[in-house]
Protein backbone atom coordinates (compact mmCIF):
# COMPACT_ATOMS: atom_id res chain seq x y z
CA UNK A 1 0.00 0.00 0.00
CA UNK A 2 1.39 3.49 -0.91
CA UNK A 3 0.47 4.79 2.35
CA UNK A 4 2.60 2.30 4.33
CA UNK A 5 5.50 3.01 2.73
CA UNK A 6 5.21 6.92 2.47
CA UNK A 7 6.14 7.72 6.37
CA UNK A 8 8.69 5.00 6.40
CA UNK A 9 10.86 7.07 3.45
CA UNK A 10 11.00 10.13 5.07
CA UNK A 11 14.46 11.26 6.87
CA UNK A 12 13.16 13.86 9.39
CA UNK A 13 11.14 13.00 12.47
CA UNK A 14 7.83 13.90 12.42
CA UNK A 15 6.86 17.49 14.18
CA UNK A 16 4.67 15.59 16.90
CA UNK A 17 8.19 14.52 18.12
CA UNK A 18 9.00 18.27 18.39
CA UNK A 19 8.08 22.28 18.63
CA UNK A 20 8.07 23.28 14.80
CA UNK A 21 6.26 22.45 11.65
CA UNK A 22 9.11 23.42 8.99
CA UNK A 23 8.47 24.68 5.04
CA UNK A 24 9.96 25.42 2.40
CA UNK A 25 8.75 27.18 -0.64
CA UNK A 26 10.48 27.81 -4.34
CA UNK A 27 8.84 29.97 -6.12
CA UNK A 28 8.44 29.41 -10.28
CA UNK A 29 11.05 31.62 -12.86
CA UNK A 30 12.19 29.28 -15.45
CA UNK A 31 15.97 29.78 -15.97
CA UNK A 32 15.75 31.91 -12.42
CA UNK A 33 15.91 28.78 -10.71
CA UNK A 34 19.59 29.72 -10.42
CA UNK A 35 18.74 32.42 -7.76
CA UNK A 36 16.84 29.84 -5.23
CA UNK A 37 19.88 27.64 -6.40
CA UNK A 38 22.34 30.19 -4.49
CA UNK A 39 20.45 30.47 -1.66
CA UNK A 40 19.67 26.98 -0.76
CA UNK A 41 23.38 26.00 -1.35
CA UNK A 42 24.35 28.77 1.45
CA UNK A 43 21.34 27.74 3.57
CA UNK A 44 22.54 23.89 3.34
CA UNK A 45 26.00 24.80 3.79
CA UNK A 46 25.16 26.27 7.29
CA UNK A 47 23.92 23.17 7.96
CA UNK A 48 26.71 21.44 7.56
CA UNK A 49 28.64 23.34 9.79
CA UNK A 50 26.54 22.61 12.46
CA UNK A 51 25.32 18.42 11.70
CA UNK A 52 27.90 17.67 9.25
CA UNK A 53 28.89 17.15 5.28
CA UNK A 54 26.01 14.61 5.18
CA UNK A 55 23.37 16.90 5.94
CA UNK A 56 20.80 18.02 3.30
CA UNK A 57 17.32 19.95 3.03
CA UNK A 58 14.74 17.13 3.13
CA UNK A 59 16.69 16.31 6.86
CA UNK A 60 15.42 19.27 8.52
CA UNK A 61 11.70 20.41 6.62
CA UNK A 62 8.83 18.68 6.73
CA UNK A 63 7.77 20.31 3.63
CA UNK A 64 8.82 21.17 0.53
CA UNK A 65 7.02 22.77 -1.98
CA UNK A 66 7.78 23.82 -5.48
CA UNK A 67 6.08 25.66 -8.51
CA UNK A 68 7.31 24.82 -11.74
CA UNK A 69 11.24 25.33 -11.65
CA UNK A 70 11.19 25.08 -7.98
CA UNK A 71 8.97 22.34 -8.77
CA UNK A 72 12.03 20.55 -10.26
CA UNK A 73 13.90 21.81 -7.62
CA UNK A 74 11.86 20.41 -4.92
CA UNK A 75 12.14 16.65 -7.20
CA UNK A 76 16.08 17.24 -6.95
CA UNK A 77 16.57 17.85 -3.26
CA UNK A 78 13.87 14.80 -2.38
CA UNK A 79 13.81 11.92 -5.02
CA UNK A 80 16.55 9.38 -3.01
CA UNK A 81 19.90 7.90 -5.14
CA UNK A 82 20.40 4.25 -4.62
CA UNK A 83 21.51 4.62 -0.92
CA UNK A 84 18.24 6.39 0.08
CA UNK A 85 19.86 9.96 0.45
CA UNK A 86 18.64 12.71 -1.84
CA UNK A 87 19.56 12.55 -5.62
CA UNK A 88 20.83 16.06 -5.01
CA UNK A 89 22.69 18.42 -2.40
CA UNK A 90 21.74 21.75 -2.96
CA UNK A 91 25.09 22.91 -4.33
CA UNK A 92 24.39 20.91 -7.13
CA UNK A 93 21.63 22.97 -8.75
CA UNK A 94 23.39 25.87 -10.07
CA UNK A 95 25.68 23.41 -12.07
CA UNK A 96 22.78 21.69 -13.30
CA UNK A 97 20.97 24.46 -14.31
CA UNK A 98 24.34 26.47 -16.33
CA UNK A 99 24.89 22.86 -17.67
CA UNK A 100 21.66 21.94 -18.88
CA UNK A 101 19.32 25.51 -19.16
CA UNK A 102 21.34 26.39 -22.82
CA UNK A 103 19.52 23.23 -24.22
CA UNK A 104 16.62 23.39 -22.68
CA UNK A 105 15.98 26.71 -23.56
CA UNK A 106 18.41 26.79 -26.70
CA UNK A 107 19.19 30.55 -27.69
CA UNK A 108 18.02 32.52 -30.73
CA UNK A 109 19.24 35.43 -31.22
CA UNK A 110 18.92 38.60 -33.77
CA UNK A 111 16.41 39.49 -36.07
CA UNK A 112 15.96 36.29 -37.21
CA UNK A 113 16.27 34.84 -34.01
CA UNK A 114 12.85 37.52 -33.39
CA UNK A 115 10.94 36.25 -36.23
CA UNK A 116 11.29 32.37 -35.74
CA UNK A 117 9.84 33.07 -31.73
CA UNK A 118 7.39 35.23 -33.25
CA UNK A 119 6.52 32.58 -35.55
CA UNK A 120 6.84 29.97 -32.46
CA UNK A 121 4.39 32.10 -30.82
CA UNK A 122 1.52 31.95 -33.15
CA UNK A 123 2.00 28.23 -34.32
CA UNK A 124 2.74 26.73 -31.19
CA UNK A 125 4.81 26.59 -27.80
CA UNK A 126 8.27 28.42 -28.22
CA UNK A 127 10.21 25.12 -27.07
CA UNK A 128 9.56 21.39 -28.09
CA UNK A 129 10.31 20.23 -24.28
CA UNK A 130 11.98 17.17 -25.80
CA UNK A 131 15.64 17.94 -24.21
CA UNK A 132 13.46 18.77 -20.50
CA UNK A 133 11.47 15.30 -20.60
CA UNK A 134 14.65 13.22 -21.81
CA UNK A 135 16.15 14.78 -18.85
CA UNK A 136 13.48 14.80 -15.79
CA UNK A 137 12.85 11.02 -16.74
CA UNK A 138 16.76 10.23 -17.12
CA UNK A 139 17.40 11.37 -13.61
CA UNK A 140 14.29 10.63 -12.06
CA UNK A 141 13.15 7.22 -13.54
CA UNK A 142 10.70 5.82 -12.52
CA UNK A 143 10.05 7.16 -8.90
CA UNK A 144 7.13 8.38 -7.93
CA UNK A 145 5.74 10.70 -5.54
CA UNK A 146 5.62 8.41 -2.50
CA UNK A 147 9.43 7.98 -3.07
CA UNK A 148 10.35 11.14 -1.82
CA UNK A 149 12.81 11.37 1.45
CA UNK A 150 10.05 14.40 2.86
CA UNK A 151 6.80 15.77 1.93
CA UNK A 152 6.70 17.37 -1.04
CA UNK A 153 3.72 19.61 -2.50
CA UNK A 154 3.92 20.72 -6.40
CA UNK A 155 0.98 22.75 -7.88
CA UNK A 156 0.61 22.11 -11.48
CA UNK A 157 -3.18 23.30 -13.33
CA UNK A 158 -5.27 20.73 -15.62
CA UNK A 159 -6.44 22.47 -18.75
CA UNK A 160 -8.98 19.64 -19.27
CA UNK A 161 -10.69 20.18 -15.78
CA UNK A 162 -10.00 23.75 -15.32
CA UNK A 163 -8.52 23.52 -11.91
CA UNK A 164 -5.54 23.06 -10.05
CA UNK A 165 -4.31 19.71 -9.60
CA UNK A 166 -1.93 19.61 -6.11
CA UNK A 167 0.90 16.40 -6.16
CA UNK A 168 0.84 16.90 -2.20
CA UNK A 169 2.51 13.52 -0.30
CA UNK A 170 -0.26 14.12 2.05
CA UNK A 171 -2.75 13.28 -0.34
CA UNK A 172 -1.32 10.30 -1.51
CA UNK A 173 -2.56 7.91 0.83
CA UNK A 174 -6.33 8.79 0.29
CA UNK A 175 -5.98 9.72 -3.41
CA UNK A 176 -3.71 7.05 -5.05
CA UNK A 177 -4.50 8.56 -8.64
CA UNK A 178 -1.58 11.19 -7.01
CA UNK A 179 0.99 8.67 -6.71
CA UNK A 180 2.49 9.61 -9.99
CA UNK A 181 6.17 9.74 -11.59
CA UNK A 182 8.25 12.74 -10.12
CA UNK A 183 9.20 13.10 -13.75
CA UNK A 184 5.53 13.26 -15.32
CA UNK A 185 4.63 15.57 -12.46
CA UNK A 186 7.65 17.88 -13.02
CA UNK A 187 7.37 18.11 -16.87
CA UNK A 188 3.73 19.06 -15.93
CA UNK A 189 4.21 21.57 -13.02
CA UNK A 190 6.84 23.50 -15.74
CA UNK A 191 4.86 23.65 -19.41
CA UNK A 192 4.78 27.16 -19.18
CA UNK A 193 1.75 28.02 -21.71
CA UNK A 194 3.68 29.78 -24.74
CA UNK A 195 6.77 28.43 -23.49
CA UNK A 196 7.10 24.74 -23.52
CA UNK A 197 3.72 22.26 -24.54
CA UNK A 198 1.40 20.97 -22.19
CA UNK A 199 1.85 17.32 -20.61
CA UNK A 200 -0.66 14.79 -21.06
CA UNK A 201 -0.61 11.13 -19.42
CA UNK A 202 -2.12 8.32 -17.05
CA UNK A 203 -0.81 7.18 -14.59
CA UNK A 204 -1.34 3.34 -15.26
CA UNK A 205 0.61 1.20 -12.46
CA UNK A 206 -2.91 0.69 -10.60
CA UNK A 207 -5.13 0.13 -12.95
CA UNK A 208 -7.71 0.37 -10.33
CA UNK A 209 -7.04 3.89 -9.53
CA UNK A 210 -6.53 5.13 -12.82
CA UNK A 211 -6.56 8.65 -14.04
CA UNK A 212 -5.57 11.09 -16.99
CA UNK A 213 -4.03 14.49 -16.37
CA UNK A 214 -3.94 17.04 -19.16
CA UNK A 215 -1.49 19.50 -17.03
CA UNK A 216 0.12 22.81 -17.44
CA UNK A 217 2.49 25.12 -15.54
CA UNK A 218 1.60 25.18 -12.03
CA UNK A 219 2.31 29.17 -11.59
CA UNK A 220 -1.16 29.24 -13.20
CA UNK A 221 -2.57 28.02 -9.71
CA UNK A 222 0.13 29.20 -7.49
CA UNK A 223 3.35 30.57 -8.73
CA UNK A 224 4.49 30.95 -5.33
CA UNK A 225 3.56 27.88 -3.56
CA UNK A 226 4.15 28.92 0.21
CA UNK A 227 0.48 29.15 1.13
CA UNK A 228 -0.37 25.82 -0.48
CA UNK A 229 1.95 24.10 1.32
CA UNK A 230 1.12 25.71 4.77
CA UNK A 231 -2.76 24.37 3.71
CA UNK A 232 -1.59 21.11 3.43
CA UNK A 233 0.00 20.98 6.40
CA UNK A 234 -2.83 22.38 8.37
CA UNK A 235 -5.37 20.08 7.10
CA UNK A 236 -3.10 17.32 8.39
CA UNK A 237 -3.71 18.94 11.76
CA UNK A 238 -7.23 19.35 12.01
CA UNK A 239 -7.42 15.80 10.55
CA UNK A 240 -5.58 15.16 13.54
CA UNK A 241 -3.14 13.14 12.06
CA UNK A 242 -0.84 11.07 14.62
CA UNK A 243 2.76 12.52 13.13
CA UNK A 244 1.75 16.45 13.91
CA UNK A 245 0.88 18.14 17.61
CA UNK A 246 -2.82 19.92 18.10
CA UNK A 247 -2.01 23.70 17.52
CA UNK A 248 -4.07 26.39 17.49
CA UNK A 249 -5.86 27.28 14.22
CA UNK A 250 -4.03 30.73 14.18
CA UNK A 251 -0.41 29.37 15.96
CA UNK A 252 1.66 30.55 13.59
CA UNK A 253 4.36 30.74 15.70
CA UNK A 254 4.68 26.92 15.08
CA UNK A 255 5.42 27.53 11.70
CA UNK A 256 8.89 27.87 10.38
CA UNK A 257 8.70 28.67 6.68
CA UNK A 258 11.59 29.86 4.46
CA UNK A 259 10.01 30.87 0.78
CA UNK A 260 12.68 31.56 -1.68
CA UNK A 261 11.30 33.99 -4.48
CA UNK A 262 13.22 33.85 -7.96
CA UNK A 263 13.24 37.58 -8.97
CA UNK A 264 11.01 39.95 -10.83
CA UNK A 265 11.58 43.47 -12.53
CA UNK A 266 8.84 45.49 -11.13
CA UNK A 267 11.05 48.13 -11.25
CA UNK A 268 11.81 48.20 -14.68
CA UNK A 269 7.73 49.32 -15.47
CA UNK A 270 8.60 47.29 -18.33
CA UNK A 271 4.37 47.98 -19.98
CA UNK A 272 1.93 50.58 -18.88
CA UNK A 273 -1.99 51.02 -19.92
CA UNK A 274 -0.89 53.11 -22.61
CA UNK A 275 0.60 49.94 -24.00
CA UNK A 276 -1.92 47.62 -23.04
CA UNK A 277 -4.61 49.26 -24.33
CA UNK A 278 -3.75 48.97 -28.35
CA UNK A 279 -2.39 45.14 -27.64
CA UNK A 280 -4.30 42.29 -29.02
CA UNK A 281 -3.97 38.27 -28.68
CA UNK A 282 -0.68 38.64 -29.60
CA UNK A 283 0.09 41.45 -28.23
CA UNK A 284 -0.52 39.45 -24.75
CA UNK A 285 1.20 36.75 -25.60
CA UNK A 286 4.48 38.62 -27.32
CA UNK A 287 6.29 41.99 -26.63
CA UNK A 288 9.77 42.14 -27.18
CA UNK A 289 10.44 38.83 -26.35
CA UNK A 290 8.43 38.38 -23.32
CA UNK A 291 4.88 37.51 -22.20
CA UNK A 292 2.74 40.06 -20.65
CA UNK A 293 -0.10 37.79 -19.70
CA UNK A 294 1.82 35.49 -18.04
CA UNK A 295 4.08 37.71 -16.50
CA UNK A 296 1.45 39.08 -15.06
CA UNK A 297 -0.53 36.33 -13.94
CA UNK A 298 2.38 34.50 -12.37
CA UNK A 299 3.53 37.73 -10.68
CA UNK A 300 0.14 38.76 -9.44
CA UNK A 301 -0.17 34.97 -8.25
CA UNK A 302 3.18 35.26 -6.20
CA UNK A 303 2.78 38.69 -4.82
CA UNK A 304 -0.88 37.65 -2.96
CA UNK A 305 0.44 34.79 -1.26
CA UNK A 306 3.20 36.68 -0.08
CA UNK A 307 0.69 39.84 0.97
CA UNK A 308 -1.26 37.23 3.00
CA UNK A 309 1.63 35.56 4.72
CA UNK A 310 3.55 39.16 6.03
CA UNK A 311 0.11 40.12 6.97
CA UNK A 312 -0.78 37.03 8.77
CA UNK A 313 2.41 36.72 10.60
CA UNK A 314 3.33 39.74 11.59
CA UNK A 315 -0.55 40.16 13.14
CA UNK A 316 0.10 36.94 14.82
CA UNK A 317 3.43 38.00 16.40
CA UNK A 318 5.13 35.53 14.39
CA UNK A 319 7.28 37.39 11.83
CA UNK A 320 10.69 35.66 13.10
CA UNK A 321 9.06 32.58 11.94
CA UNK A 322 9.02 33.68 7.90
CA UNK A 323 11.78 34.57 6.08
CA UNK A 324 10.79 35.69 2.08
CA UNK A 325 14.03 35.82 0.26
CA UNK A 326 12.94 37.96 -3.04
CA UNK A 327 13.97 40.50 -5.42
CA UNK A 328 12.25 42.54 -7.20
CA UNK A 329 14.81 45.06 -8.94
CA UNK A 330 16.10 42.65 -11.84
CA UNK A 331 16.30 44.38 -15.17
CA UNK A 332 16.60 43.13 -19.10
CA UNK A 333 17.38 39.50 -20.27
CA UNK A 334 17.79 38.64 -16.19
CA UNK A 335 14.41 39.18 -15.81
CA UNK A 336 13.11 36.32 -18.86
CA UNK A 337 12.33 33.05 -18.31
CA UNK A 338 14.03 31.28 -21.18
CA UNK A 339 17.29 33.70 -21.77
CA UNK A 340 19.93 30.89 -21.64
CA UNK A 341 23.12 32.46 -22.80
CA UNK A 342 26.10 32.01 -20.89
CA UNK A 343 26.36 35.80 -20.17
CA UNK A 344 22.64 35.57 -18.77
CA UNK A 345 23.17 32.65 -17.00
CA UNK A 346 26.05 34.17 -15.03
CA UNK A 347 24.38 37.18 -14.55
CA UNK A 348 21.38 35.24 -12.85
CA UNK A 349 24.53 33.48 -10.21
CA UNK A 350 25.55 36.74 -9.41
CA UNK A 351 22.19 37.74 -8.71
CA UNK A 352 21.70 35.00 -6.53
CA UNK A 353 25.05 36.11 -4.80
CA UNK A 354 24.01 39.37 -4.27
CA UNK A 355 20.78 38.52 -3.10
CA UNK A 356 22.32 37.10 0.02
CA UNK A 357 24.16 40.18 0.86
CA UNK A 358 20.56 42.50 0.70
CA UNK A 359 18.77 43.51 3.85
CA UNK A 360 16.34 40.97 4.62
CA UNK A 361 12.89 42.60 2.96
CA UNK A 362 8.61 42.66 3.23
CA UNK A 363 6.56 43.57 1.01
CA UNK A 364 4.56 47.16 1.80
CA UNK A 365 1.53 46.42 0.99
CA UNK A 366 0.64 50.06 -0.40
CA UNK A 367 3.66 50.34 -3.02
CA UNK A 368 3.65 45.94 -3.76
CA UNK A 369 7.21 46.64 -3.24
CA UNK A 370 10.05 45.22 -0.80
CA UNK A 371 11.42 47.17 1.41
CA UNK A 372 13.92 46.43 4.15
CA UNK A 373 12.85 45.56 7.97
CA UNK A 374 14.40 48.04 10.53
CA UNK A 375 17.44 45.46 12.50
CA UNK A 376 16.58 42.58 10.33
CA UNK A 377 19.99 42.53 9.20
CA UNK A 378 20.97 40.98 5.68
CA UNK A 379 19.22 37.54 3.81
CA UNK A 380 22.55 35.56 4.33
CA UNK A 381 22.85 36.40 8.39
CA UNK A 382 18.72 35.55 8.73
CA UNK A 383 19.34 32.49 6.75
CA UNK A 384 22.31 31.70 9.10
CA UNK A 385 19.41 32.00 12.31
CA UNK A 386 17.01 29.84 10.49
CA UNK A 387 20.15 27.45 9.79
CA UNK A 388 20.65 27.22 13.84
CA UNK A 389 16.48 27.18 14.39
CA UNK A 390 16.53 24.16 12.08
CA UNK A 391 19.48 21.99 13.34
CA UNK A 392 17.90 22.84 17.02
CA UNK A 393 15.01 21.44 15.82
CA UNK A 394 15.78 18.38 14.52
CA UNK A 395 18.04 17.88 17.49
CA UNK A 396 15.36 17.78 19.32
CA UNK A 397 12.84 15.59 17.73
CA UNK A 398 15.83 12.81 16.86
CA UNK A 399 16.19 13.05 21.39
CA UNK A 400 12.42 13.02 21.91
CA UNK A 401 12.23 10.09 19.87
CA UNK A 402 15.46 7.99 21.44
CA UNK A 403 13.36 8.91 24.53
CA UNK A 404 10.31 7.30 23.86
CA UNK A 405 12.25 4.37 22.12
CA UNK A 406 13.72 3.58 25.30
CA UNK A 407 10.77 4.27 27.40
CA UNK A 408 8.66 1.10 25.91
């Protein structure tokens, strides 16, 4: 039964055995992926200072969630090798991203390079996806979603039902259908509509619990997946489910949740209504090389969930407990999806660099922009706190659970 073999996979203790419920949260971006890239190697690094060179990610959260390039993100720091640890450490993203981006994404540039995306645009998805599914099913083979060394949660959309379709561990016990191949589900969670072509297939291994999915990119539901992942985990509380302690509806301050944006240019003002207001179909779909419609969907998408969480926890005296890593200032080719040249691609590393040097940030809610927290000092010394909070943490449950080992 998937279900017996879910809890038995995972590598961190379950929160009943401690004080925290821990998440993490990659937002979608495409090629941006780097960004999250940098700071989850620093963030895992810290680790490892305190528990070791063996530590990684899925040990210390009992969530992880990912939208579309965090999606495969969240596949890479979960699916196990062939000793059971995970397939990735988190310094091994950037790499795989400046290795295999170019070819996923492969570069056109010019004015010819213009007219063939053009033509891409209004014929069909800009990409084929071919290199991305050889890939995702190369690495991932044929593991599937119970597989995973800690909970994962990946939004994707189905076109053919017209709402979201959540891979959530948590669901997999009562919803078998779920139990599908990290690969199919990443390939789904990034067809970015205009980008790369939607994913269709069945999963077919129980025939008894069989079901189609006709999915697209899952920034369509919820490009930032942070609030998904915290619903999950709340419904396995009220559920009452054995592995999580009775909080609170609105204890927050159980929560630890890191949610690791990939970048945005809201700075740049890149259209305005003067703009929007002559543009067409196509004029949605294609400016300049970009995608209004979804850029503003996906922002839009990201920018709520994050509105809701700094208002929830700070009103909640719980505002030490979430840490939103963003930026918002990128500008030009850093700011695409799909720009995979090596100078873009470097760019986007140094970005993530930088990133950990800037003041740790909040939205205001009045301007949608971040600004810097009075004392909150800068993204690399918070994620150096967190780095303690979460090694405490799992200290703890791994002692409360030798104690009541002993005890019987």
């Amino acid at each position: 039964m998937v279900g017996e073999t879910t809890s038995s996979s995972l590598q961190i203790k379950p929160p009943a055995q401690g004080n925290l419920i821990t998440i993490l949260s990659i937002d979608g971006g495409g090629v941006r992926g780097i960004i999250p890239g940098i700071i989850l190697a620093f963030l895992e690094s810290e680790l490892q200072k305190l528990d070791g060179e063996d530590a990684r990610l899925a040990d210390y959260f009992d969530v992880i969630a990912g939208t579309s390039t965090g999606g495969l993100i969240t596949a890479m720091l979960t699916a196990p090798n062939q000793e059971n640890r995970p397939l990735y450490a988190a310094s091994g993203i950037k790499p795989f991203y400046l290795e295999n981006c170019p070819k996923i994404f492969p570069p056109r540039s010019g004015i010819c390079g213009t007219i063939v995306n053009l033509f891409k645009v209004l014929t069909g998805p800009k990409y084929d996806g071919k290199y991305l599914h050889n890939l995702l099913k190369n690495e991932l083979g044929d593991k599937r979603l119970h597989r995973t060394l800690t909970n994962v949660v990946i939004p994707t959309f189905d076109i053919k039902k017209l709402q979201p379709t959540i891979f959530s561990s948590y669901k997999v016990a009562i919803s078998p259908a779920l139990d599908a191949k990290l690969s199919d589900i990443c390939i789904g969670t990034s067809a970015a509509p205009t980008y790369l072509p939607a994913h269709y297939f069945e999963n077919q291994d129980d025939q008894e619990n069989k079901e189609e999915f006709n999915l697209i990119d899952g920034g369509v539901a919820a490009n930032n997946p942070t609030l998904v992942a915290i619903s999950e985990v709340t419904k396995q509380v009220f559920n009452k489910n054995p592995d999580f302690f009775p909080i609170k509806p609105m204890d927050y301050g159980r929560f630890l949740v890191i949610s690791v944006g990939t970048g945005s240019s809201k700075e740049e003002y890149k259209y305005t209504a003067k703009m929007a207001a002559k543009w067409g179909v196509l004029g949605w779909l294609y400016d300049n090389g970009s995608t209004p419609l979804i850029t503003s969907f996906s922002q839009a998408s990201a920018d709520m969930v994050d509105f809701h969480n700094c208002v929830v926890f700070e009103a909640l005296h719980s505002e030490e407990n979430y840490l939103r890593i963003d930026d918002d200032t990128l500008k030009g080719t850093v700011a695409s999806v799909d720009v995979a040249t090596k100078k873009n691609l470097d760019s986007l590393v140094k970005v993530g660099e930088e990133m950990l040097k800037k003041p740790v940030s909040r939205v205001n809610l009045e301007t949608g922009k971040y600004e810097p927290i009075k004392n909150g000092g800068t993204n690399e010394e918070a994620l150096i706190r967190f780095a303690k909070l979460l090694s405490d943490e799992k200290r703890f449950r791994e002692s409360s659970a030798q104690q009541a080992s002993t005890s019987k």
